[in-house]
PDB file of N, CA and C in Angstrom:
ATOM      1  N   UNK A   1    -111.442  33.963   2.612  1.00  0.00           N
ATOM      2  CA  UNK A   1    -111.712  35.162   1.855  1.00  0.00           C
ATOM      3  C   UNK A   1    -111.005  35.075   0.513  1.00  0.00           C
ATOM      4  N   UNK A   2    -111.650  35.381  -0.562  1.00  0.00           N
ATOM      5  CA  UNK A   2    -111.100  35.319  -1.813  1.00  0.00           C
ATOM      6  C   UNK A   2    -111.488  34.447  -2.955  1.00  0.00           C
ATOM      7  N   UNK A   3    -112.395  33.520  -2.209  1.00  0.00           N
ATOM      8  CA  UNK A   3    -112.843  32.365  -2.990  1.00  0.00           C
ATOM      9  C   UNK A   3    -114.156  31.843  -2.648  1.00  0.00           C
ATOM     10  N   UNK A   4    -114.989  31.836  -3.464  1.00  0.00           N
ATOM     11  CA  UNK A   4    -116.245  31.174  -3.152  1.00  0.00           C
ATOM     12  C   UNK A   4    -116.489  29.400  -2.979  1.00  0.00           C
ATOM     13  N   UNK A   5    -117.515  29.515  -1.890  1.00  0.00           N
ATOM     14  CA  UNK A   5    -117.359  27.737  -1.671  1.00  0.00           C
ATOM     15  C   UNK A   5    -118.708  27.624  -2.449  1.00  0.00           C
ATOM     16  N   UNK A   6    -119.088  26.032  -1.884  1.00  0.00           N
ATOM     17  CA  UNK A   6    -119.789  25.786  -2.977  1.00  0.00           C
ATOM     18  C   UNK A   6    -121.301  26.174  -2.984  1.00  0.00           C
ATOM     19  N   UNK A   7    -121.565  26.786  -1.533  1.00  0.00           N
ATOM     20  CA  UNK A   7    -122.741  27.421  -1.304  1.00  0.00           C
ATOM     21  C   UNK A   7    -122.859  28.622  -2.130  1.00  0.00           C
ATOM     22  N   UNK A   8    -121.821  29.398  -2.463  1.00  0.00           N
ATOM     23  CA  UNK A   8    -121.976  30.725  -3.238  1.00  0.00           C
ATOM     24  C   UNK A   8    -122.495  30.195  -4.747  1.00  0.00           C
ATOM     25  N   UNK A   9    -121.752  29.535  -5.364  1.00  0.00           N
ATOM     26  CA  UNK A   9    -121.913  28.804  -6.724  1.00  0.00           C
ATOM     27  C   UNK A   9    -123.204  28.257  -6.553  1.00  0.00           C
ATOM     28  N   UNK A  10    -123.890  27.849  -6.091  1.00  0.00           N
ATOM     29  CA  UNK A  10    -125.267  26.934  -5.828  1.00  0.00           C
ATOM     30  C   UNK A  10    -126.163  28.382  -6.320  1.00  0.00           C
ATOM     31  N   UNK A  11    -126.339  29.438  -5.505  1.00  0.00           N
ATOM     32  CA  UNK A  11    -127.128  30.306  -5.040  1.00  0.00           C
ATOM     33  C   UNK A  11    -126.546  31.221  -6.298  1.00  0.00           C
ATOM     34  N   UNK A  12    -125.846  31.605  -7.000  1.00  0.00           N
ATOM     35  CA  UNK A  12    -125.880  31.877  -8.340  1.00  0.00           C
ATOM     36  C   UNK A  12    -126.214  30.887  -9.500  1.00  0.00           C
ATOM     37  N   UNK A  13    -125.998  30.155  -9.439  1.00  0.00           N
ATOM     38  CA  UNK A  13    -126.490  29.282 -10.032  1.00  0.00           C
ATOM     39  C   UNK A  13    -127.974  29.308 -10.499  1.00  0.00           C
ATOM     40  N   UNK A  14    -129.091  29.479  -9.465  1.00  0.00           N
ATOM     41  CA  UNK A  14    -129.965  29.198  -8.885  1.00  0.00           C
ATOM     42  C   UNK A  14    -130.501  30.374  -9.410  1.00  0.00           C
ATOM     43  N   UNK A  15    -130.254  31.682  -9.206  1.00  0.00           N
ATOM     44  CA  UNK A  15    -130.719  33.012  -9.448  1.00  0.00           C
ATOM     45  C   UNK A  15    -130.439  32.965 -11.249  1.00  0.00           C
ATOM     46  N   UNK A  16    -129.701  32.370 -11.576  1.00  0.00           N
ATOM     47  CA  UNK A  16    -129.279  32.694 -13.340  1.00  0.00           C
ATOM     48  C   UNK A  16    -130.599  31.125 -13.781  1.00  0.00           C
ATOM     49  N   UNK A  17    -130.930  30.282 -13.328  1.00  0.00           N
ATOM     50  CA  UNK A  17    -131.806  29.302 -13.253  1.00  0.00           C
ATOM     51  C   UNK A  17    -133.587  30.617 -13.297  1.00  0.00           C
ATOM     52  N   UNK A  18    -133.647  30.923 -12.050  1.00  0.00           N
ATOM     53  CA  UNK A  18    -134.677  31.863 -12.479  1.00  0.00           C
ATOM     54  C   UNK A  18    -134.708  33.215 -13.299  1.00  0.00           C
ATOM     55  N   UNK A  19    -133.818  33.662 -13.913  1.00  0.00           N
ATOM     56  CA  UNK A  19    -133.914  34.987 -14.371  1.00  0.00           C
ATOM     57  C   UNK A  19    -133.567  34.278 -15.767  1.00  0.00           C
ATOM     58  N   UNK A  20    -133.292  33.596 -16.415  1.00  0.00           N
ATOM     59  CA  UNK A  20    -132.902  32.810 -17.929  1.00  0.00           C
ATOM     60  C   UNK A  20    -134.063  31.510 -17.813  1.00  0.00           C
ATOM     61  N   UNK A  21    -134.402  30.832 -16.848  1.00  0.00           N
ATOM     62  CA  UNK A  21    -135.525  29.669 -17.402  1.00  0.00           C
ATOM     63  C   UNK A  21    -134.192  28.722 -18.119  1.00  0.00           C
ATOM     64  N   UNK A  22    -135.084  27.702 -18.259  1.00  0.00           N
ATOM     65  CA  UNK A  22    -133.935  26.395 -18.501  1.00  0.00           C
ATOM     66  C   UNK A  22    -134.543  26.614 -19.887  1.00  0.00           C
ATOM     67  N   UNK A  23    -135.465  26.594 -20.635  1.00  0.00           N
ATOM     68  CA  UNK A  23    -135.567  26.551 -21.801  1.00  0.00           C
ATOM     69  C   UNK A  23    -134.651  27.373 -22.279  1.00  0.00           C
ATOM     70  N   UNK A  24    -134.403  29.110 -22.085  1.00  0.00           N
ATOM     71  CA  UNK A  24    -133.672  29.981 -22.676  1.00  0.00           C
ATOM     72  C   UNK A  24    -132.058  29.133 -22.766  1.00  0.00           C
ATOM     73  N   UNK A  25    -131.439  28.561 -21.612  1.00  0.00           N
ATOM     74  CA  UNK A  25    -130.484  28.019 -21.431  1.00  0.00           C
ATOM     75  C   UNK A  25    -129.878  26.971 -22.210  1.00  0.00           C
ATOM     76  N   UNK A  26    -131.533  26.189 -22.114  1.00  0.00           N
ATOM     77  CA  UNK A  26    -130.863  25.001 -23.532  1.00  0.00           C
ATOM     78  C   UNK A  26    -130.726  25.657 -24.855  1.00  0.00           C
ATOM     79  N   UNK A  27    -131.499  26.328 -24.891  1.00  0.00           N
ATOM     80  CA  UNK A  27    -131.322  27.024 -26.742  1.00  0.00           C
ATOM     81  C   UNK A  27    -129.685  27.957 -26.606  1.00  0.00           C
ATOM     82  N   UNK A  28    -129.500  28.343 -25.595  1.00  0.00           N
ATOM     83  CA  UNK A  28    -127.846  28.728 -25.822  1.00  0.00           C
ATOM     84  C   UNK A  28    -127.128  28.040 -25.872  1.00  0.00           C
ATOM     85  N   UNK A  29    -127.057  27.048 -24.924  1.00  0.00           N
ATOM     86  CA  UNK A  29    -126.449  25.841 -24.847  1.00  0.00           C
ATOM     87  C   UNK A  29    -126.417  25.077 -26.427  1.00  0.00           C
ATOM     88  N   UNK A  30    -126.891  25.127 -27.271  1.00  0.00           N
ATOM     89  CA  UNK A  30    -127.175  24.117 -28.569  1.00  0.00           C
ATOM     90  C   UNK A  30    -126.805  25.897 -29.576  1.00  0.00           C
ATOM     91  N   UNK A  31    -127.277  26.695 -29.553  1.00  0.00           N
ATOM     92  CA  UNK A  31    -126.412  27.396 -30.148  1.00  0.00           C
ATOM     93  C   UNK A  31    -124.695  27.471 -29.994  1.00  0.00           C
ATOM     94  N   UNK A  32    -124.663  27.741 -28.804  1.00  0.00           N
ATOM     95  CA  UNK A  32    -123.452  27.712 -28.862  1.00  0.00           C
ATOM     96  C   UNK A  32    -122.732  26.690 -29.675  1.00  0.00           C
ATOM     97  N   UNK A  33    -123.081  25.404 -28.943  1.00  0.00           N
ATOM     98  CA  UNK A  33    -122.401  24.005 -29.865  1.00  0.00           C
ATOM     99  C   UNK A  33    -122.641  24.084 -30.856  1.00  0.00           C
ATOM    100  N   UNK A  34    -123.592  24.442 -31.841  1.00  0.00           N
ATOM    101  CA  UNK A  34    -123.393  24.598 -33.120  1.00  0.00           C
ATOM    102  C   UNK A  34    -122.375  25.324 -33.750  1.00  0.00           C
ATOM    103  N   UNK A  35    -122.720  26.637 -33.205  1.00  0.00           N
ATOM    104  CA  UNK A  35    -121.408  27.788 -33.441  1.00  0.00           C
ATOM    105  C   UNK A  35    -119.871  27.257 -33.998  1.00  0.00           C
ATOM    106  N   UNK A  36    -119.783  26.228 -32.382  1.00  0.00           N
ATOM    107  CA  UNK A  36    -118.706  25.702 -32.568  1.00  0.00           C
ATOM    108  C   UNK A  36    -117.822  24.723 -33.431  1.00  0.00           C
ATOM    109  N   UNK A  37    -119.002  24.058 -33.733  1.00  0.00           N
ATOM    110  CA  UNK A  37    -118.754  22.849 -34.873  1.00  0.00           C
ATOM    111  C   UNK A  37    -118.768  23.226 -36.139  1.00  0.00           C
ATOM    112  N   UNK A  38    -119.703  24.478 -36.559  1.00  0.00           N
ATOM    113  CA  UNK A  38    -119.508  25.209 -37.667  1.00  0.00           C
ATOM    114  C   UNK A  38    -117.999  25.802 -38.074  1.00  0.00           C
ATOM    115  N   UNK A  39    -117.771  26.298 -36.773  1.00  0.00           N
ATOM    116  CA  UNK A  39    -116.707  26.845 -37.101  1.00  0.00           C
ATOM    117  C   UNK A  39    -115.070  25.917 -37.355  1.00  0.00           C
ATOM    118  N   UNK A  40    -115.594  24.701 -36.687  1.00  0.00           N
ATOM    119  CA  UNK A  40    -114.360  23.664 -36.798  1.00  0.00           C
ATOM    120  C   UNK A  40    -114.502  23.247 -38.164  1.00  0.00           C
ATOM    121  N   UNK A  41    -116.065  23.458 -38.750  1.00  0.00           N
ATOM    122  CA  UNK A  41    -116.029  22.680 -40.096  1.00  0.00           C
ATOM    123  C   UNK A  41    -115.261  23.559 -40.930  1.00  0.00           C
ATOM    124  N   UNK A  42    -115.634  24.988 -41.002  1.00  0.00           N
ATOM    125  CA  UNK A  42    -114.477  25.964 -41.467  1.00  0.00           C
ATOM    126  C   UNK A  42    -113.291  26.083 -41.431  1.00  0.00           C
ATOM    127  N   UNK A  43    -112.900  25.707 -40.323  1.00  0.00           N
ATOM    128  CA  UNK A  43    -110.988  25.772 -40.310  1.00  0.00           C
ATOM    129  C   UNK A  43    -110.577  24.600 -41.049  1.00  0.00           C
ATOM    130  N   UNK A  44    -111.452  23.278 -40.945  1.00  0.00           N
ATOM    131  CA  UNK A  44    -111.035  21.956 -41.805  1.00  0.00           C
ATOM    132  C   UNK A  44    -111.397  22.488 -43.250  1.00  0.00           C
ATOM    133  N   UNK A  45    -112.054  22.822 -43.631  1.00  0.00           N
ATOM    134  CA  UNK A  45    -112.562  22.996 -45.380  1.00  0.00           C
ATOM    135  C   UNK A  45    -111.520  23.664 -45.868  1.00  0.00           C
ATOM    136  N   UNK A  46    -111.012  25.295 -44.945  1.00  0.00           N
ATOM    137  CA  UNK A  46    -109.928  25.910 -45.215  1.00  0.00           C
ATOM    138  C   UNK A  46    -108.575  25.538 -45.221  1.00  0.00           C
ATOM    139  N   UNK A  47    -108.163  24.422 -44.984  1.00  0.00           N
ATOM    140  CA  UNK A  47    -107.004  23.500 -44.805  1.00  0.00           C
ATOM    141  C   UNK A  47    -106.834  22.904 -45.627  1.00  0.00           C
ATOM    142  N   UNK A  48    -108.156  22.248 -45.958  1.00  0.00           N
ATOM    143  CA  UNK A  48    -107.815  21.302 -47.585  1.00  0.00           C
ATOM    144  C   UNK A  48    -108.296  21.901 -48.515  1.00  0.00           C
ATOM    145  N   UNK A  49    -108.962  23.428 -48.738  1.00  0.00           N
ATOM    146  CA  UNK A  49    -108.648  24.168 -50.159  1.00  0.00           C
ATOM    147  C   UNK A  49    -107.218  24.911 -50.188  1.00  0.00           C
ATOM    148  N   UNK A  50    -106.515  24.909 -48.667  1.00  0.00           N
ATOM    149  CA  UNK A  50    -104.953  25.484 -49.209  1.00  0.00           C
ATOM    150  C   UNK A  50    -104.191  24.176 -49.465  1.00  0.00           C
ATOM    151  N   UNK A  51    -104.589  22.897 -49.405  1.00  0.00           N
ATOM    152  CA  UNK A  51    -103.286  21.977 -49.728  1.00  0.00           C
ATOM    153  C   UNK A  51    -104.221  21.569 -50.862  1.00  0.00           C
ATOM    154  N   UNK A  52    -105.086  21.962 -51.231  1.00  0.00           N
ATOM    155  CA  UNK A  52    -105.751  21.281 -53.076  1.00  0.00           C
ATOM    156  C   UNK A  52    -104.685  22.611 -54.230  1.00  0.00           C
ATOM    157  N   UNK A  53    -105.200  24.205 -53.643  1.00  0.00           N
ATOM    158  CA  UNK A  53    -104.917  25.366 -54.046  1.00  0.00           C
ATOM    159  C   UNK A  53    -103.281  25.543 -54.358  1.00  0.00           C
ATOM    160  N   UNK A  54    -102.822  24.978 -53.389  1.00  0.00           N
ATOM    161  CA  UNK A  54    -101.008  25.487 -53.387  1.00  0.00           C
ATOM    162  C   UNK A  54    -100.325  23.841 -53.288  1.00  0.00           C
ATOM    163  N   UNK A  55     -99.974  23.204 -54.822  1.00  0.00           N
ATOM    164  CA  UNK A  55     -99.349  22.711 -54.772  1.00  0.00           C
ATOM    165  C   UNK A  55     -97.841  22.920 -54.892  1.00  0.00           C
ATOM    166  N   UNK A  56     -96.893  22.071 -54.496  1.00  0.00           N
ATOM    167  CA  UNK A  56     -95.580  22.722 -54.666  1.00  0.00           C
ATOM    168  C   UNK A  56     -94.889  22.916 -56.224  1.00  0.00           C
ATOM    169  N   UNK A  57     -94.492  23.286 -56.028  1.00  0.00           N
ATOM    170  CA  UNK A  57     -93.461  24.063 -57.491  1.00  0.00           C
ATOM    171  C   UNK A  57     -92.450  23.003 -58.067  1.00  0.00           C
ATOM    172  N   UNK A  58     -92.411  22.817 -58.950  1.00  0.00           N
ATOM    173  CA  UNK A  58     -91.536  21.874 -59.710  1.00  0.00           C
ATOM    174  C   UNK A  58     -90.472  21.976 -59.645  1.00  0.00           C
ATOM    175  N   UNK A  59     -89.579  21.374 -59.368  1.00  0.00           N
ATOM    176  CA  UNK A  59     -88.003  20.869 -58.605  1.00  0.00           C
ATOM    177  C   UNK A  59     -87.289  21.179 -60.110  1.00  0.00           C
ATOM    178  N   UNK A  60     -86.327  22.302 -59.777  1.00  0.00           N
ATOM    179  CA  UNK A  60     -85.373  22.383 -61.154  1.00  0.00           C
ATOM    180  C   UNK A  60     -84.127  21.867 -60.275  1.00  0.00           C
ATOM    181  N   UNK A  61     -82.917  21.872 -61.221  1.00  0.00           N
ATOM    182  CA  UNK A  61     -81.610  21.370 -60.636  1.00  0.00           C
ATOM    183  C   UNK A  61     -80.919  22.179 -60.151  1.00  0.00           C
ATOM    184  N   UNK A  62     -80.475  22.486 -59.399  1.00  0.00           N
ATOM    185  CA  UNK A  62     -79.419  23.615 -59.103  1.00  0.00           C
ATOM    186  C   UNK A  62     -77.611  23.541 -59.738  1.00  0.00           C
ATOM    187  N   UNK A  63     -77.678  24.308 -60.381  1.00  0.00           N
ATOM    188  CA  UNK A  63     -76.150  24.046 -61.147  1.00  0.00           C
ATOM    189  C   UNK A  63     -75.088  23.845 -59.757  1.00  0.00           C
ATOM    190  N   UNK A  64     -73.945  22.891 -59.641  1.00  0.00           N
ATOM    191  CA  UNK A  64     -73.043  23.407 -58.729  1.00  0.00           C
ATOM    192  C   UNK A  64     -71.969  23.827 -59.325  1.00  0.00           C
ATOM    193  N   UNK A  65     -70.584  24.370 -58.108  1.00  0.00           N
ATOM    194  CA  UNK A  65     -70.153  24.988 -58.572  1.00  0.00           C
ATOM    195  C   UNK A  65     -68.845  23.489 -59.290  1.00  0.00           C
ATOM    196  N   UNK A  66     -68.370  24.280 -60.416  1.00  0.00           N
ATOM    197  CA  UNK A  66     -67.141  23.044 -60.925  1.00  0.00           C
ATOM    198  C   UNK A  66     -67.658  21.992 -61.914  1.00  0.00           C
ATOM    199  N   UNK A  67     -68.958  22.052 -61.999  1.00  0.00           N
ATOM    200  CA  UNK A  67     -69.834  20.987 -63.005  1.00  0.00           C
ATOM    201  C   UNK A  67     -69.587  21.319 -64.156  1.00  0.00           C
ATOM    202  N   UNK A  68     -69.322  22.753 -64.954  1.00  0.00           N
ATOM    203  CA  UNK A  68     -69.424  22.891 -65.954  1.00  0.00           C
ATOM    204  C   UNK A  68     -70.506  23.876 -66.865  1.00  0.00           C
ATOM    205  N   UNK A  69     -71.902  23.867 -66.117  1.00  0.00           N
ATOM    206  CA  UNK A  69     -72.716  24.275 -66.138  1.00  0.00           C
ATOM    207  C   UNK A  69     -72.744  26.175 -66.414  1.00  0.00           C
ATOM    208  N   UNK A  70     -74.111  26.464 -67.283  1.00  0.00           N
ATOM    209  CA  UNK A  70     -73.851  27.948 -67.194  1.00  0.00           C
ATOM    210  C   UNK A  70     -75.310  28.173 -67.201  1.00  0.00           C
ATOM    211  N   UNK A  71     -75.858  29.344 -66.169  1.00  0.00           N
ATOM    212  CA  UNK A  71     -76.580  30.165 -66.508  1.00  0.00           C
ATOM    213  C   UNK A  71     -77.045  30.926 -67.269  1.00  0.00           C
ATOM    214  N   UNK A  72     -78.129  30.622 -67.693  1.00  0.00           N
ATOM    215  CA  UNK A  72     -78.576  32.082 -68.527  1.00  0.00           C
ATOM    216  C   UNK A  72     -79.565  32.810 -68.099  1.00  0.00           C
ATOM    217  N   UNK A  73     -79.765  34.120 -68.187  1.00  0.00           N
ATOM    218  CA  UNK A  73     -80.624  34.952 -67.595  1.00  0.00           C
ATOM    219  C   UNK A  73     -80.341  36.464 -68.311  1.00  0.00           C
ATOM    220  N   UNK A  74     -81.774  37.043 -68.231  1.00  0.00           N
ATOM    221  CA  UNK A  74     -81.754  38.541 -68.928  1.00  0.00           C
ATOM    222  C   UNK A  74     -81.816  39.448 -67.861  1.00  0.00           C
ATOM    223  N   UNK A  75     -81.388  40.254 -68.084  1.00  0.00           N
ATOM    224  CA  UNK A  75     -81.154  41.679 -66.998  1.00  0.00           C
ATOM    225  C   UNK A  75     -82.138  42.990 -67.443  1.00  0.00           C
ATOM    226  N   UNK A  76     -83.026  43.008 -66.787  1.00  0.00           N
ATOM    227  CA  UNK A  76     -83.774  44.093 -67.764  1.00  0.00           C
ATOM    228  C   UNK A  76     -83.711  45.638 -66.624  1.00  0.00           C
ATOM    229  N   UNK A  77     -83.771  46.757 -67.202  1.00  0.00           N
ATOM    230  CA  UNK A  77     -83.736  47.923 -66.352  1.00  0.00           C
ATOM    231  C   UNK A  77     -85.307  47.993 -65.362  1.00  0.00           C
ATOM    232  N   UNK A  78     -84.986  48.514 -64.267  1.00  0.00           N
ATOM    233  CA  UNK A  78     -86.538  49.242 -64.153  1.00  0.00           C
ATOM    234  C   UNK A  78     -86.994  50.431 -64.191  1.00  0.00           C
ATOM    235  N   UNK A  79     -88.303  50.332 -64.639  1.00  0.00           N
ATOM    236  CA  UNK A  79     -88.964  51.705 -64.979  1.00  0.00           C
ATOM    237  C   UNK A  79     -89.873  52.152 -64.256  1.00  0.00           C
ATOM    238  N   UNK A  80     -89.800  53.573 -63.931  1.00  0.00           N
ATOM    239  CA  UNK A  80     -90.732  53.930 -63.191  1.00  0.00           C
ATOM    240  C   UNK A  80     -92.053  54.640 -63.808  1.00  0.00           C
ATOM    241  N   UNK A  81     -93.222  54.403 -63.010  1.00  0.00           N
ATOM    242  CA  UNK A  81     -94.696  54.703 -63.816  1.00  0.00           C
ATOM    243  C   UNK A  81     -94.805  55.590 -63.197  1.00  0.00           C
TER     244      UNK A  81
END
C-alpha cells in the first residue's frame, strides 16, 4: 500500500495513450524540447552580454599608510529637492 507497481503505471499509461493519441504527444514532446533549448540559448546569450557589458574598472593605487602620499578630494554639502 502506498506505491504503485508496474501494472498501475502500464494502465495509466495506456488510458493517457488513448485520451492524447501519440501524435498529440509527440508534438508536446518536441515542444517541450524546444522550449527548453530556447531557453538554455537565453541564459548563454545573457552571460556573454554581461561579461562583453561589464568590464572591470581600472586598477588605481591605493596610497599606504607612511609612503608619503596625500589625498585629494572635495567635500560638497547635500541638497535637498
Amino acid at each position: 500500500m502506498g506505491s504503485f507497481s508496474i501494472w498501475h503505471w502500464l494502465i495509466v499509461l495506456i488510458i493517457i495513450l488513448l485520451v492524447f493519441g501519440t501524435k498529440k504527444l509527440r508534438n508536446l514532446g518536441s515542444d517541450l524540447g524546444g522550449a527548453v533549448k530556447g531557453f538554455k540559448e537565453g541564459m548563454r546569450d545573457a552571460t556573454a552580454e554581461e561579461k562583453v557589458a561589464d568590464p572591470p574598472p581600472p586598477q588605481t593605487p591605493t596610497p599606504q599608510v607612511g609612503t608619503g602620499q596625500t589625498i585629494e578630494g572635495e567635500i560638497r554639502e547635500k541638497t535637498r529637492s
